[in-house]
PDB file of N, CA and C in Angstrom:
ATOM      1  N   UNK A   1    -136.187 -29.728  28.884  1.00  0.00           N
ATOM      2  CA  UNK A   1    -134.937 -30.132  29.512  1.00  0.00           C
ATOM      3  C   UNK A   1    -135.244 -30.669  30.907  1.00  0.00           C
ATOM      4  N   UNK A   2    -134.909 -32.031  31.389  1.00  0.00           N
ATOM      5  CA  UNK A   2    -135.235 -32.370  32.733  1.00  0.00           C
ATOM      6  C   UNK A   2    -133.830 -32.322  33.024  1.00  0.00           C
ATOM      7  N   UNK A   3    -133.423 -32.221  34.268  1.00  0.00           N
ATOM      8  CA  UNK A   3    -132.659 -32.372  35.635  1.00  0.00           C
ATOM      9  C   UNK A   3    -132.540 -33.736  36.378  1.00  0.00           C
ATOM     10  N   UNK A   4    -131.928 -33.504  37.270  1.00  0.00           N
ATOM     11  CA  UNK A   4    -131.353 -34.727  37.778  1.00  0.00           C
ATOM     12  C   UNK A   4    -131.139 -34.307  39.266  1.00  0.00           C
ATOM     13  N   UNK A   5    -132.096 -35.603  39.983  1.00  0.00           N
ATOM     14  CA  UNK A   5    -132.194 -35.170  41.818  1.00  0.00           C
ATOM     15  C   UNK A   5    -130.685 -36.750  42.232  1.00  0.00           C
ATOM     16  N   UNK A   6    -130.122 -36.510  42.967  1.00  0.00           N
ATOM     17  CA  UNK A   6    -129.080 -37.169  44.002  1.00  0.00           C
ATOM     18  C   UNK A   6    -129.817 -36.753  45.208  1.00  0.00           C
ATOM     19  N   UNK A   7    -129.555 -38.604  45.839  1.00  0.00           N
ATOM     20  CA  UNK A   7    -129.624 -38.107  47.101  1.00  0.00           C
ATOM     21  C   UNK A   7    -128.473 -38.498  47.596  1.00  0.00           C
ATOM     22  N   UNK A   8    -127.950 -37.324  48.553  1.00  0.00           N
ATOM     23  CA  UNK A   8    -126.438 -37.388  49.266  1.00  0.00           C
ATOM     24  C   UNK A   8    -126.504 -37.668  50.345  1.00  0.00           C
ATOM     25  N   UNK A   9    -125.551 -38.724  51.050  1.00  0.00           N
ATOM     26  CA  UNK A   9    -125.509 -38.532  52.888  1.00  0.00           C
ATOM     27  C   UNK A   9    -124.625 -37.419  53.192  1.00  0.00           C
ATOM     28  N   UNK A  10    -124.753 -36.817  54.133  1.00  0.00           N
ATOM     29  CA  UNK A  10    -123.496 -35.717  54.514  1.00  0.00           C
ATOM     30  C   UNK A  10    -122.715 -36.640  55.402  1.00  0.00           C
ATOM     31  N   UNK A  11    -123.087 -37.760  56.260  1.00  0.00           N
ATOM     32  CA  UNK A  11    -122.043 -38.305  56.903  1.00  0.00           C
ATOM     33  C   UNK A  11    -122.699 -38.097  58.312  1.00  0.00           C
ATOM     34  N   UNK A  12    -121.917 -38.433  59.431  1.00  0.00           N
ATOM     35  CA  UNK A  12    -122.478 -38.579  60.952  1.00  0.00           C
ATOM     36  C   UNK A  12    -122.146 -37.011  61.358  1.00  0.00           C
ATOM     37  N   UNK A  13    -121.719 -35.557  60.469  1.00  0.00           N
ATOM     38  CA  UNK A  13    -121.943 -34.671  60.843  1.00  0.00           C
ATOM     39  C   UNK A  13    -120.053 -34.379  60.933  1.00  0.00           C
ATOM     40  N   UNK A  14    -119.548 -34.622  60.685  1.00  0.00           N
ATOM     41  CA  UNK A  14    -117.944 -34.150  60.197  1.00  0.00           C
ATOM     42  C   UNK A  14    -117.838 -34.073  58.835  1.00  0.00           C
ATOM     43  N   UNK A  15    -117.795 -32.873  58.321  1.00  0.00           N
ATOM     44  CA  UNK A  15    -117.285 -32.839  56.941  1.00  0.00           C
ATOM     45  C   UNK A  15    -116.699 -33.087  56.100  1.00  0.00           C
ATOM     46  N   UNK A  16    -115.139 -34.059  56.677  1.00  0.00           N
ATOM     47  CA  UNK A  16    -114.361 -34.615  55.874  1.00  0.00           C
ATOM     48  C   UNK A  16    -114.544 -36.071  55.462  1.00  0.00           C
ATOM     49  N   UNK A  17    -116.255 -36.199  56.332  1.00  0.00           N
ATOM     50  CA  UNK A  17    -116.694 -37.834  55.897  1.00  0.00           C
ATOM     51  C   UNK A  17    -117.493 -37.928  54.918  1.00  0.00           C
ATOM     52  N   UNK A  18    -117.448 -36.489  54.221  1.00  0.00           N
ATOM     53  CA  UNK A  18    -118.886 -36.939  52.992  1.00  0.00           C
ATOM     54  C   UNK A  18    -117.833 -37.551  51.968  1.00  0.00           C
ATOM     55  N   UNK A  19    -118.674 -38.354  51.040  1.00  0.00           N
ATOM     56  CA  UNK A  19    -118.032 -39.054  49.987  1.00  0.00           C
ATOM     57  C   UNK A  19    -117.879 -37.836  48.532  1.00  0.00           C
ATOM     58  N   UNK A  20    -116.703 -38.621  48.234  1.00  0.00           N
ATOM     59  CA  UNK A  20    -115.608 -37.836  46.782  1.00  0.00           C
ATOM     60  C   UNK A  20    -117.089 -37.518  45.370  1.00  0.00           C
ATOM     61  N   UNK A  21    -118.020 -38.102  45.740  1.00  0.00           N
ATOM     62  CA  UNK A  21    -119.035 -38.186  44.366  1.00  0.00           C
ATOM     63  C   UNK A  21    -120.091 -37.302  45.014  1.00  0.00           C
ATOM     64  N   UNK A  22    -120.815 -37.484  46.183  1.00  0.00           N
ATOM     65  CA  UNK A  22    -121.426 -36.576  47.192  1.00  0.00           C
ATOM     66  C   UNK A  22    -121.152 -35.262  46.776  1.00  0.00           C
ATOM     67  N   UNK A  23    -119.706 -35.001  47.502  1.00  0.00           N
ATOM     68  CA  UNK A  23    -119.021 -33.334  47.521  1.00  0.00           C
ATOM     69  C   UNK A  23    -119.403 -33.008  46.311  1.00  0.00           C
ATOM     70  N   UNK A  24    -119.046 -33.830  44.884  1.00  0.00           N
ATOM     71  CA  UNK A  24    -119.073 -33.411  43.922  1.00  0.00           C
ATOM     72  C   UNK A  24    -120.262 -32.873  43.324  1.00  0.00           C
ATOM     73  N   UNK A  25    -121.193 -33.874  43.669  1.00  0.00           N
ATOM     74  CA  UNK A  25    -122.648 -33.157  43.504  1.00  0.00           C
ATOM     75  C   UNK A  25    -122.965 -32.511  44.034  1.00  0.00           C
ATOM     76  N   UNK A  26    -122.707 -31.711  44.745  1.00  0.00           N
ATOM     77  CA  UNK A  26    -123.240 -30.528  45.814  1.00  0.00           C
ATOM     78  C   UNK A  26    -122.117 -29.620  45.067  1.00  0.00           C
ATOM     79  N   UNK A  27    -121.035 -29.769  44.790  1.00  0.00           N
ATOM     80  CA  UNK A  27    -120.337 -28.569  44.181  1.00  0.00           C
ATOM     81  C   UNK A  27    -121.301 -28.243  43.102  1.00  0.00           C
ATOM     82  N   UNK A  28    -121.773 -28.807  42.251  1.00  0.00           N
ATOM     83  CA  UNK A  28    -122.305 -28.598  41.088  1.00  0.00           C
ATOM     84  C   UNK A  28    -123.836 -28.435  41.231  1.00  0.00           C
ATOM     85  N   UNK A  29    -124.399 -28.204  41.650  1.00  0.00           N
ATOM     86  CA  UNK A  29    -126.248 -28.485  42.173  1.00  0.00           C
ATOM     87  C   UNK A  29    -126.028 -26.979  41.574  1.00  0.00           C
ATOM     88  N   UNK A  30    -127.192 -26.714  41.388  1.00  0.00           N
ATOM     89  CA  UNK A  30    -128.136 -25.368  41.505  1.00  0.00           C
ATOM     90  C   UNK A  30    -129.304 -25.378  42.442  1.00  0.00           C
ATOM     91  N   UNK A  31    -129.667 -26.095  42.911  1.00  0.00           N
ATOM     92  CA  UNK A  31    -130.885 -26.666  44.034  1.00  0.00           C
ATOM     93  C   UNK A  31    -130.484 -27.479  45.356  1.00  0.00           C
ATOM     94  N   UNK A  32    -129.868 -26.489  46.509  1.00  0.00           N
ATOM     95  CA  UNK A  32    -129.476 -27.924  47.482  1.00  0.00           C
ATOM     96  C   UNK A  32    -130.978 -27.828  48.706  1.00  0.00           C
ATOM     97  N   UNK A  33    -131.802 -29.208  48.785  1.00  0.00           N
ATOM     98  CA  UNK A  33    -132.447 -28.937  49.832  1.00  0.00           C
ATOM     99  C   UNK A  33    -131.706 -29.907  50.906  1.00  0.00           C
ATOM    100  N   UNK A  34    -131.702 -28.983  51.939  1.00  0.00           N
ATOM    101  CA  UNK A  34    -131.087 -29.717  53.476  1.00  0.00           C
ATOM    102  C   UNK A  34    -131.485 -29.796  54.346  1.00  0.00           C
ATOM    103  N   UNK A  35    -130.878 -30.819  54.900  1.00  0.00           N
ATOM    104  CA  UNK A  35    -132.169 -30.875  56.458  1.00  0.00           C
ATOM    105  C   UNK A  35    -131.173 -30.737  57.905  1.00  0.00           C
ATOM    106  N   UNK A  36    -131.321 -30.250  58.887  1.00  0.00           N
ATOM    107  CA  UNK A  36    -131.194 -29.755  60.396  1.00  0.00           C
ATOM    108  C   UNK A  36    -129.661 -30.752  60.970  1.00  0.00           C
ATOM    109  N   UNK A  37    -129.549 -31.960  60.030  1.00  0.00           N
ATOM    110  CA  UNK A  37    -128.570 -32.836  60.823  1.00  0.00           C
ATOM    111  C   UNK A  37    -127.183 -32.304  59.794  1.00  0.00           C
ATOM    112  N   UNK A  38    -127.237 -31.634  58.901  1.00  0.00           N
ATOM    113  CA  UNK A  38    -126.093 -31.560  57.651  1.00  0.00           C
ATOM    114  C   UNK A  38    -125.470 -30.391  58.501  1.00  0.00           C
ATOM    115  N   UNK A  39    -124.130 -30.293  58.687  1.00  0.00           N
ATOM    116  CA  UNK A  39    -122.729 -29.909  59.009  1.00  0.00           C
ATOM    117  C   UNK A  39    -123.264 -28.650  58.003  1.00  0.00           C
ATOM    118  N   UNK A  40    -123.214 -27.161  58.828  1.00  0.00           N
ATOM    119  CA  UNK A  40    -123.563 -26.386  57.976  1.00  0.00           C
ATOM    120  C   UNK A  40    -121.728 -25.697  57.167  1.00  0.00           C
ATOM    121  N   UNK A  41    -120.936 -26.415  57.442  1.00  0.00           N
ATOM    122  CA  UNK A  41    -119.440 -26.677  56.602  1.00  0.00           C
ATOM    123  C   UNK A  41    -119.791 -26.948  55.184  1.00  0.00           C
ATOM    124  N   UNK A  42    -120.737 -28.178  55.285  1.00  0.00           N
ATOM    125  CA  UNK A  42    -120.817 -29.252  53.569  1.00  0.00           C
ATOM    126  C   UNK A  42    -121.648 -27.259  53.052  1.00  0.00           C
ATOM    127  N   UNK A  43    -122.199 -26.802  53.536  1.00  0.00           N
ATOM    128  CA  UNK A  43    -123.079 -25.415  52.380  1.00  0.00           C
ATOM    129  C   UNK A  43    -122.142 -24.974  51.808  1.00  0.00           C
ATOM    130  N   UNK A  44    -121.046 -24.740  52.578  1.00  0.00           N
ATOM    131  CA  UNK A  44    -120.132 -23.839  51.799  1.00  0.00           C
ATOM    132  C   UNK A  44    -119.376 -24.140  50.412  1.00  0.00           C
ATOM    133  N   UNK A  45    -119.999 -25.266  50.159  1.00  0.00           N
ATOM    134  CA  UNK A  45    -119.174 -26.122  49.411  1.00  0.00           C
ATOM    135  C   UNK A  45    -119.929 -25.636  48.030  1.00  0.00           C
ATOM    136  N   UNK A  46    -121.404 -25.508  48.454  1.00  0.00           N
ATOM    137  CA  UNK A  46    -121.906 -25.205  47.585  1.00  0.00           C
ATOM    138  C   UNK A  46    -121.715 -23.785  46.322  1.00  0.00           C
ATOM    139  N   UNK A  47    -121.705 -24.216  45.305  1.00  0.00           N
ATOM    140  CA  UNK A  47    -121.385 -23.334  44.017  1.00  0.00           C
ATOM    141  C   UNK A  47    -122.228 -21.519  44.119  1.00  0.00           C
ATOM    142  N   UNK A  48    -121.301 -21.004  43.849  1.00  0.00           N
ATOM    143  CA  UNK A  48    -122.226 -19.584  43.673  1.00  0.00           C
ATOM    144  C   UNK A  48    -123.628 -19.619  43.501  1.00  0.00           C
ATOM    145  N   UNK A  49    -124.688 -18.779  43.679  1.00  0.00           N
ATOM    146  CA  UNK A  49    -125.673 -18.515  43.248  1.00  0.00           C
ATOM    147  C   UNK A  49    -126.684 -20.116  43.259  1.00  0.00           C
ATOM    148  N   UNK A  50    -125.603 -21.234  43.838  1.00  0.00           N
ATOM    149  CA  UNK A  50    -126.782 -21.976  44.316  1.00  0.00           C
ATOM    150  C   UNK A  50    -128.066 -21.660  44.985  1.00  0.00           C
ATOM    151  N   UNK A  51    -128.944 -22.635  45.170  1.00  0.00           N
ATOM    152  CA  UNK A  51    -130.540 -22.018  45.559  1.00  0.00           C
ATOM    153  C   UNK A  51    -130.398 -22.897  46.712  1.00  0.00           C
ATOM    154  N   UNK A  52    -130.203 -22.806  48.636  1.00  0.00           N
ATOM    155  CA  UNK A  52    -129.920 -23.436  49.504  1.00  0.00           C
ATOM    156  C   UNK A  52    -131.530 -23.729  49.885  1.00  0.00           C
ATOM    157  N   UNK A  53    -132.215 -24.459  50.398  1.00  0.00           N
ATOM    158  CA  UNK A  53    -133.641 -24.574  50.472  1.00  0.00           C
ATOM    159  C   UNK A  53    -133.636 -25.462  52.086  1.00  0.00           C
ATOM    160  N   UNK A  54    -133.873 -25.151  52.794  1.00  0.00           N
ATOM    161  CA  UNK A  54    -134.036 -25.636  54.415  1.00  0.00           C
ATOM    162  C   UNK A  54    -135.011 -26.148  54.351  1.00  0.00           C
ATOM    163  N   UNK A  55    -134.972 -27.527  55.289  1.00  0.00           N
ATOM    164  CA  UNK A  55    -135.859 -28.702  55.193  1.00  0.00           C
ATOM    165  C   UNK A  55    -135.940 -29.291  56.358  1.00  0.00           C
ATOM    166  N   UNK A  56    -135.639 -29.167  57.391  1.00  0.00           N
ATOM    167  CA  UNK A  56    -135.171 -29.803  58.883  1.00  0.00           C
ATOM    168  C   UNK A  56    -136.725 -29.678  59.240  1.00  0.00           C
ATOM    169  N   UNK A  57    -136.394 -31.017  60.061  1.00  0.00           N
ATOM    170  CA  UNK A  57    -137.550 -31.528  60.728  1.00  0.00           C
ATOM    171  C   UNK A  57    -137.141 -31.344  62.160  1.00  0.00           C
ATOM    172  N   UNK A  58    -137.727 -31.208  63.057  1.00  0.00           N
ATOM    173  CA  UNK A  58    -137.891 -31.661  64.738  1.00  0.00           C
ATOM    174  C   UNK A  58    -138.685 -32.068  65.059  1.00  0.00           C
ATOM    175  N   UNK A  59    -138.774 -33.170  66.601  1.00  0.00           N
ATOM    176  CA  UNK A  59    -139.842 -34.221  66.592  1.00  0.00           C
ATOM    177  C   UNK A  59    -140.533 -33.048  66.690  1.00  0.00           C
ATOM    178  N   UNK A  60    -142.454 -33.019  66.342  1.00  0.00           N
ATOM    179  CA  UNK A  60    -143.421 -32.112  66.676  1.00  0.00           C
ATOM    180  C   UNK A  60    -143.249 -30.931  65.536  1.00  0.00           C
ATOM    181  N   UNK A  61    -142.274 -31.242  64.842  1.00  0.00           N
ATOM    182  CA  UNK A  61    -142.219 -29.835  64.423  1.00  0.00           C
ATOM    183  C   UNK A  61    -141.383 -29.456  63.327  1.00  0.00           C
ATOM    184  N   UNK A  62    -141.881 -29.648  61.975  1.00  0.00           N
ATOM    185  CA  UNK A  62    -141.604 -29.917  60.547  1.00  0.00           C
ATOM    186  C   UNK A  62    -141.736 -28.593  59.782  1.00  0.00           C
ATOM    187  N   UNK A  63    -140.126 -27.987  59.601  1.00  0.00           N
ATOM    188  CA  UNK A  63    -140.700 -26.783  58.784  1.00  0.00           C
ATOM    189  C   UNK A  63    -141.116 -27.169  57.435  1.00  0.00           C
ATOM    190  N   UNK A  64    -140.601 -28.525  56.833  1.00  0.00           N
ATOM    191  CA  UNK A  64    -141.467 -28.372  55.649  1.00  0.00           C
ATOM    192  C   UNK A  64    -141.922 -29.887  55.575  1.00  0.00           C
ATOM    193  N   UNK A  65    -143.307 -30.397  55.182  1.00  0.00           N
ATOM    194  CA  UNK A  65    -143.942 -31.365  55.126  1.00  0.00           C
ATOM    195  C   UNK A  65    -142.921 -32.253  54.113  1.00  0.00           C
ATOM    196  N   UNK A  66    -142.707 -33.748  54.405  1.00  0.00           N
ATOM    197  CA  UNK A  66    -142.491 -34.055  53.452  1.00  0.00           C
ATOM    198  C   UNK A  66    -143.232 -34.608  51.737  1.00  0.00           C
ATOM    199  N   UNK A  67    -144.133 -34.523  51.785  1.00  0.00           N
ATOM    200  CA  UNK A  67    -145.044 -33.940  50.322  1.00  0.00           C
ATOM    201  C   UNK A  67    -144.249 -32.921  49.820  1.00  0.00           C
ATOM    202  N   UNK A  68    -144.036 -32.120  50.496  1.00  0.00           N
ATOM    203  CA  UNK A  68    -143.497 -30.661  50.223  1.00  0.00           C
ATOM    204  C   UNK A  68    -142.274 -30.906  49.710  1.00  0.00           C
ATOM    205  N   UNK A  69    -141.509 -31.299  50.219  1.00  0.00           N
ATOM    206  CA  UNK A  69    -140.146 -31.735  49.721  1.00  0.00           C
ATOM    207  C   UNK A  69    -139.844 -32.819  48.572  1.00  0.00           C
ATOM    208  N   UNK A  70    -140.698 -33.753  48.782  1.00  0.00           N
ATOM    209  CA  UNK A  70    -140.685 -34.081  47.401  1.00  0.00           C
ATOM    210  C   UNK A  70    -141.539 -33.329  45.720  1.00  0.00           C
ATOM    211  N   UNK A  71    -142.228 -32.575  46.279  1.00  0.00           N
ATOM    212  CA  UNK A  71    -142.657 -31.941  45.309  1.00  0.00           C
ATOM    213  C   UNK A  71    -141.450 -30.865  44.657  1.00  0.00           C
ATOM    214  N   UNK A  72    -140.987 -30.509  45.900  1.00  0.00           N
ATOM    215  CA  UNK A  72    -139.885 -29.177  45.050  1.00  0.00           C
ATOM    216  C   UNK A  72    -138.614 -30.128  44.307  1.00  0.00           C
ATOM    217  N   UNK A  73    -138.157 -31.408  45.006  1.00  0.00           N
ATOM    218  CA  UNK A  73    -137.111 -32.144  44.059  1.00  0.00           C
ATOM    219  C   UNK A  73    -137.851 -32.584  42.646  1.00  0.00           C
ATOM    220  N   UNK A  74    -138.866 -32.776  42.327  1.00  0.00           N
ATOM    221  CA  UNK A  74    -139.392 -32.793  40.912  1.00  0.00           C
ATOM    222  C   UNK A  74    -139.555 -31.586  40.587  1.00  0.00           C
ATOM    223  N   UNK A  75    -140.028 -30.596  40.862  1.00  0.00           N
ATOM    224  CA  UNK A  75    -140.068 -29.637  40.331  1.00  0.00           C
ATOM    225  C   UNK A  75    -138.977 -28.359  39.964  1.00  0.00           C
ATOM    226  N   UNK A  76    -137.956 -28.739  40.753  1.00  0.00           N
ATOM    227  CA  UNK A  76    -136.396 -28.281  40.256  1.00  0.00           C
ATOM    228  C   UNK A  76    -136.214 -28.900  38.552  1.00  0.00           C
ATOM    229  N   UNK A  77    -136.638 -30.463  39.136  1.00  0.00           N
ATOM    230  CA  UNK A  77    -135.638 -31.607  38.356  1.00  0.00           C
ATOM    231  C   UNK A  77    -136.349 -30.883  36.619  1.00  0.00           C
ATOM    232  N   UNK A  78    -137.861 -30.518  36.669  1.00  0.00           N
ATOM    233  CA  UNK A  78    -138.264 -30.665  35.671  1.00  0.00           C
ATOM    234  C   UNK A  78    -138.130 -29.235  35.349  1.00  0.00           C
ATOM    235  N   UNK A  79    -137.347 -28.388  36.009  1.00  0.00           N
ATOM    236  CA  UNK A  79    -137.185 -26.730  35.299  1.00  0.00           C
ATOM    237  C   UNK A  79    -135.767 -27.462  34.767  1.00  0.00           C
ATOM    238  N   UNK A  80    -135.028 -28.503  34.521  1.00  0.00           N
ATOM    239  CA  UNK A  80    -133.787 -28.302  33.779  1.00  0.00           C
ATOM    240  C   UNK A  80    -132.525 -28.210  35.244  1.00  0.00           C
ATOM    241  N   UNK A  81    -133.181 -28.038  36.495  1.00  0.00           N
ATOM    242  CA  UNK A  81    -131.574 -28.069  37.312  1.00  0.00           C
ATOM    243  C   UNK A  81    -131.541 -29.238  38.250  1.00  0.00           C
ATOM    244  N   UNK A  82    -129.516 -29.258  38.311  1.00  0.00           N
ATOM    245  CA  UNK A  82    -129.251 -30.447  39.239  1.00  0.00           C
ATOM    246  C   UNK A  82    -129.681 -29.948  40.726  1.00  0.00           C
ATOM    247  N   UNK A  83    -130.163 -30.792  41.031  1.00  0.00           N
ATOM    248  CA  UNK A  83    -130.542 -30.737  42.516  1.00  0.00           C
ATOM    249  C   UNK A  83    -130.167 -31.967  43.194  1.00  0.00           C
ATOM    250  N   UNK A  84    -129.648 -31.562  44.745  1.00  0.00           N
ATOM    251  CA  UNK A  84    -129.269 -32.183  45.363  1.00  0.00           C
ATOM    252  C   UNK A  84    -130.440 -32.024  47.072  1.00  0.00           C
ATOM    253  N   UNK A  85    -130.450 -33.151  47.252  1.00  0.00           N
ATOM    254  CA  UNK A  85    -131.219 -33.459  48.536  1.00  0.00           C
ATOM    255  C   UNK A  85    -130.220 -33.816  49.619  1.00  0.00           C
ATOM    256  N   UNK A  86    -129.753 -33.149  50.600  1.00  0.00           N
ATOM    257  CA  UNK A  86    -128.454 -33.622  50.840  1.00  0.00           C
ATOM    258  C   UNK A  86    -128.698 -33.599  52.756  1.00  0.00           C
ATOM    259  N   UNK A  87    -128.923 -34.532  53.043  1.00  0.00           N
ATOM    260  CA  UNK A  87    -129.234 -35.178  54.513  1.00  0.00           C
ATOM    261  C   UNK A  87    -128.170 -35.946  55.556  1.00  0.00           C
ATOM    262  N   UNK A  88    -128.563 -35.543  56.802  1.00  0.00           N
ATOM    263  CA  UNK A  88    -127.619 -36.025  57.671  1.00  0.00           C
ATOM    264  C   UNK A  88    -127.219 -37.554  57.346  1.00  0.00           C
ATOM    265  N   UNK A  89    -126.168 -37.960  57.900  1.00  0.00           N
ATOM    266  CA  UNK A  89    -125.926 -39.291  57.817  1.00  0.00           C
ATOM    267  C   UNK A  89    -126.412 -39.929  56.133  1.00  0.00           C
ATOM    268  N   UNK A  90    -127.179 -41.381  56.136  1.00  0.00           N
ATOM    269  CA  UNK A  90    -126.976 -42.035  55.377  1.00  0.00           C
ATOM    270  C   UNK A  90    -128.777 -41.801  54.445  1.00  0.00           C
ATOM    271  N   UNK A  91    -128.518 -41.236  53.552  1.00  0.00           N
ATOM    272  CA  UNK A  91    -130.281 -40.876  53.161  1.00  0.00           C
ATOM    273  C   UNK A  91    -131.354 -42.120  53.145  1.00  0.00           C
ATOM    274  N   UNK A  92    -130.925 -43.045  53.248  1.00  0.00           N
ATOM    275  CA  UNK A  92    -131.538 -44.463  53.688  1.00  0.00           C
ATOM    276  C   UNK A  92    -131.839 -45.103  54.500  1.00  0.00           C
ATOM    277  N   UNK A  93    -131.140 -44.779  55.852  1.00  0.00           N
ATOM    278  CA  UNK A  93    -131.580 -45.006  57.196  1.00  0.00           C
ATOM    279  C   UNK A  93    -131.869 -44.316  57.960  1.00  0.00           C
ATOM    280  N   UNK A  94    -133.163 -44.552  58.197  1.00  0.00           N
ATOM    281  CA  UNK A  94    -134.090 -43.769  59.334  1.00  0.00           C
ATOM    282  C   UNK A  94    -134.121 -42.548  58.081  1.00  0.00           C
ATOM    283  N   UNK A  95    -133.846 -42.202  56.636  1.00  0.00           N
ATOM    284  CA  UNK A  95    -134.344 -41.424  56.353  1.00  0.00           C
ATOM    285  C   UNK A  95    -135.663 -41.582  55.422  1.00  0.00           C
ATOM    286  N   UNK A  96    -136.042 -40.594  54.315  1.00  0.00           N
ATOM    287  CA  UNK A  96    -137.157 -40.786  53.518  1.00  0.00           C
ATOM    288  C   UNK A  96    -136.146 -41.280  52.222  1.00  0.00           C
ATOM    289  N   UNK A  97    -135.165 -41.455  51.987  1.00  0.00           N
ATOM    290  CA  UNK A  97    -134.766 -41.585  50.487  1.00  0.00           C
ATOM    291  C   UNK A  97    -135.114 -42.606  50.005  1.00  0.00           C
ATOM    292  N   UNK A  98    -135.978 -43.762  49.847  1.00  0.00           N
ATOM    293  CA  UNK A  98    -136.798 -44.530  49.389  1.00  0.00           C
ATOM    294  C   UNK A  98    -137.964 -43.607  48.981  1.00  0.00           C
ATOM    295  N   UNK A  99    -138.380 -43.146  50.178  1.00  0.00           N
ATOM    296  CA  UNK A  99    -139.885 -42.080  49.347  1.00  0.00           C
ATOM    297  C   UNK A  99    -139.121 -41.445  48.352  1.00  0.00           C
ATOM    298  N   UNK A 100    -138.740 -40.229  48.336  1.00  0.00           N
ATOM    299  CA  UNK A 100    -137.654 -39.773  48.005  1.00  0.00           C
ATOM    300  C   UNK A 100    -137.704 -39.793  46.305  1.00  0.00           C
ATOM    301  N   UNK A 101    -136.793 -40.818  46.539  1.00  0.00           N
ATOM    302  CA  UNK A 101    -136.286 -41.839  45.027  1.00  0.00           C
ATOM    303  C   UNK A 101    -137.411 -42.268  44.372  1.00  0.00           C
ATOM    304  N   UNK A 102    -138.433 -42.773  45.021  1.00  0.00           N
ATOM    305  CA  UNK A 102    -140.049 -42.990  44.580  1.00  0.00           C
ATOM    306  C   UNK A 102    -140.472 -41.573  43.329  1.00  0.00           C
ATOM    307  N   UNK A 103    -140.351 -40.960  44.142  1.00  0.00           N
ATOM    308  CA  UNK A 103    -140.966 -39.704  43.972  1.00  0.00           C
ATOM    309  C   UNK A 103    -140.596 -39.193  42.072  1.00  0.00           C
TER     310      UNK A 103
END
């Protein structure tokens, strides 16, 4: 059974700007990894017994490599769960969601 990775923008950091398909995938994830700029509002959104996975970067100072992060969105995807990658603003600018989506 494979899974299915989204990547979500959360928006410029107000919660009522994430998009109607976004929210929706994050309601439904079993896997959300997030990073340091996401409105910690959009978590709550998240479904029971979701698996929340912290990912925030600071300049100098990366709690998780990104290798690392793309390894765990395949490796969710291929235990069978939806996972969501769900990043400040727009996952395309100035972010990795090209690597990402590569991946």
């Amino acid at each position: 059974m494979v899974g299915k990775v989204y990547l979500v923008g959360a928006g410029p950091g107000d919660p009522d700007l994430i998009t109607v398909k976004g929210l929706r995938c994050l309601q439904q994830a079993d896997v959300i990894l997030y990073d340091r700029l996401v409105n910690p509002e959009l978590l709550q959104q998240a479904k029971s017994g979701a698996q929340l996975v912290y990912c925030g970067k600071l300049p100098q100072y990366h709690t998780m490599k990104q290798e690392t992060i793309n390894h765990f969105l395949v490796k969710y995807a291929k235990k069978g769960y939806q996972v969501v990658r769900l990043k400040g603003g727009d996952p395309f600018v100035f972010g990795r969601g090209g690597e990402e989506a590569e991946e």
